[in-house]
C-alpha atoms as a PDB file:
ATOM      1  CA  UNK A   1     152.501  77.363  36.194  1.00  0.00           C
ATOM      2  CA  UNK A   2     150.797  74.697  34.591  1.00  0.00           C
ATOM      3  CA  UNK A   3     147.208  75.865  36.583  1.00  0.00           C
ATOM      4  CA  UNK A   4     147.950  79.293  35.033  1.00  0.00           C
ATOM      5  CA  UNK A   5     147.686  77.649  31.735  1.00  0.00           C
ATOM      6  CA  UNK A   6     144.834  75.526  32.366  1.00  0.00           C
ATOM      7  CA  UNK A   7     142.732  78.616  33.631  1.00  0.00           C
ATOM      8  CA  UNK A   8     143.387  80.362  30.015  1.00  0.00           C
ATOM      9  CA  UNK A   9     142.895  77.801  28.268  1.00  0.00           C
ATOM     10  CA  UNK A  10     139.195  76.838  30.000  1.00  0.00           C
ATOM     11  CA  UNK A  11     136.363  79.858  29.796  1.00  0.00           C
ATOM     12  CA  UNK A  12     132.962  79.322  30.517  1.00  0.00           C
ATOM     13  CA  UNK A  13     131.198  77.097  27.404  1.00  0.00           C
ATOM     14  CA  UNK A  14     133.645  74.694  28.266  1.00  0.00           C
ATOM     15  CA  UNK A  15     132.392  74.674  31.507  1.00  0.00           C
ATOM     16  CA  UNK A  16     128.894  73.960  30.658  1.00  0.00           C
ATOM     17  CA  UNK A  17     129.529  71.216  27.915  1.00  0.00           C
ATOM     18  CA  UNK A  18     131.546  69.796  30.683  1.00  0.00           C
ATOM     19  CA  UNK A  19     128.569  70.039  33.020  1.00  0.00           C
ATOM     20  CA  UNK A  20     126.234  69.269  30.437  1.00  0.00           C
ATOM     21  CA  UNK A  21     128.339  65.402  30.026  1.00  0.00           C
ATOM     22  CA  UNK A  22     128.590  64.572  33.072  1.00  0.00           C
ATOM     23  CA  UNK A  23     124.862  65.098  33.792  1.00  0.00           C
ATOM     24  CA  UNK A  24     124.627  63.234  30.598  1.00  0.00           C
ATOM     25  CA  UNK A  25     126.507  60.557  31.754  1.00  0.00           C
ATOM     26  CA  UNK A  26     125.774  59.966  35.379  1.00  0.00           C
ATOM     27  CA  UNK A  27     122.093  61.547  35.344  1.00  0.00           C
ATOM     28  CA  UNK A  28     120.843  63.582  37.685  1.00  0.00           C
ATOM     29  CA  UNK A  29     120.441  61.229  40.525  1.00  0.00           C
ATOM     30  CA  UNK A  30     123.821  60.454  40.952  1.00  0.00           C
ATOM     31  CA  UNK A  31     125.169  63.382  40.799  1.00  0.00           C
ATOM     32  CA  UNK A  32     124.534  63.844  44.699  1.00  0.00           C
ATOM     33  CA  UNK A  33     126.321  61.040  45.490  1.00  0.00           C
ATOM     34  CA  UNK A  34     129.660  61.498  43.506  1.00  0.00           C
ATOM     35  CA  UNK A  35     129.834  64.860  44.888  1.00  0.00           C
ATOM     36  CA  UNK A  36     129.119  63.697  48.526  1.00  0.00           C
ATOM     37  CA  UNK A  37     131.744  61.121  47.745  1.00  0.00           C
ATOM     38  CA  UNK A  38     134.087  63.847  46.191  1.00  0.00           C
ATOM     39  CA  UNK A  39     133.935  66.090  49.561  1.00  0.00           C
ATOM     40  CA  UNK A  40     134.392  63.187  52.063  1.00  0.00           C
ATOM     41  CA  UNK A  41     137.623  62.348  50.309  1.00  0.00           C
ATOM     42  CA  UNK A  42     138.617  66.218  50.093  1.00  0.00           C
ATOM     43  CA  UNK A  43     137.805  66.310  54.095  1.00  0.00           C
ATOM     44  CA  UNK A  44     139.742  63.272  54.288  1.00  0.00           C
ATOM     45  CA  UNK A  45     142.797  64.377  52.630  1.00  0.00           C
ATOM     46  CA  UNK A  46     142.675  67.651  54.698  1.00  0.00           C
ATOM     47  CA  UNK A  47     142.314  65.668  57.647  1.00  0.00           C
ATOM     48  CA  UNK A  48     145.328  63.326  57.337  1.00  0.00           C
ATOM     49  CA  UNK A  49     147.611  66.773  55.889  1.00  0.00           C
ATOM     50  CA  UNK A  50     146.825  68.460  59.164  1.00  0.00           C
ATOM     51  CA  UNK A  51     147.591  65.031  61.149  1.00  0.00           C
ATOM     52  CA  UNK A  52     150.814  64.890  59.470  1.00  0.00           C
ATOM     53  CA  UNK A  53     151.491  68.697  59.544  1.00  0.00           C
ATOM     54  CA  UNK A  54     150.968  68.506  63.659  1.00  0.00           C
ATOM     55  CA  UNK A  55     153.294  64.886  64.204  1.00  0.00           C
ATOM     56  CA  UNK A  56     155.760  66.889  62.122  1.00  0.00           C
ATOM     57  CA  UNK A  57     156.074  69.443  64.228  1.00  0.00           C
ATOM     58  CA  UNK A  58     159.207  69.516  66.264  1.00  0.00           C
ATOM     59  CA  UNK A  59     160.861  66.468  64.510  1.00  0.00           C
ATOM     60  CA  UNK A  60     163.292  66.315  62.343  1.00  0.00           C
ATOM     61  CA  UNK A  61     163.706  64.031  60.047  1.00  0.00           C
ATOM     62  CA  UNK A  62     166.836  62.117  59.259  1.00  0.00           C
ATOM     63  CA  UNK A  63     167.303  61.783  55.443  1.00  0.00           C
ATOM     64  CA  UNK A  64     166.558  57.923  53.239  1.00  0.00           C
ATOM     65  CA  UNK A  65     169.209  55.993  52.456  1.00  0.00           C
END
């Protein structure tokens, strides 16, 4: 619900001033890295969901006391 909200609330010239900061604010040649950063953790946190999706399988859990 709450991304519903967000995506109404966001249209495209807030985009670009957001755009527009950042490349204010980091400058053009880091931009490259913080994304290359910003994917390796995405691939990461795929990587380790899928890990944990597969050693899941099959096992049941016994509920936390």
């Amino acid at each position: 619900m709450m991304n519903a909200v967000l995506a109404g609330m966001i249209g495209m010239p807030q985009v670009w001033i957001i755009l527009v900061v950042v490349l204010v604010l980091f400058g053009g040649r880091k931009i490259p890295e913080l994304m290359k950063g910003l994917g390796k953790g995405v691939k990461e946190f795929k990587n380790a969901t899928n890990t944990e999706d597969e050693n899941s399988k099959g096992e049941v859990e016994e509920p936390k006391k």
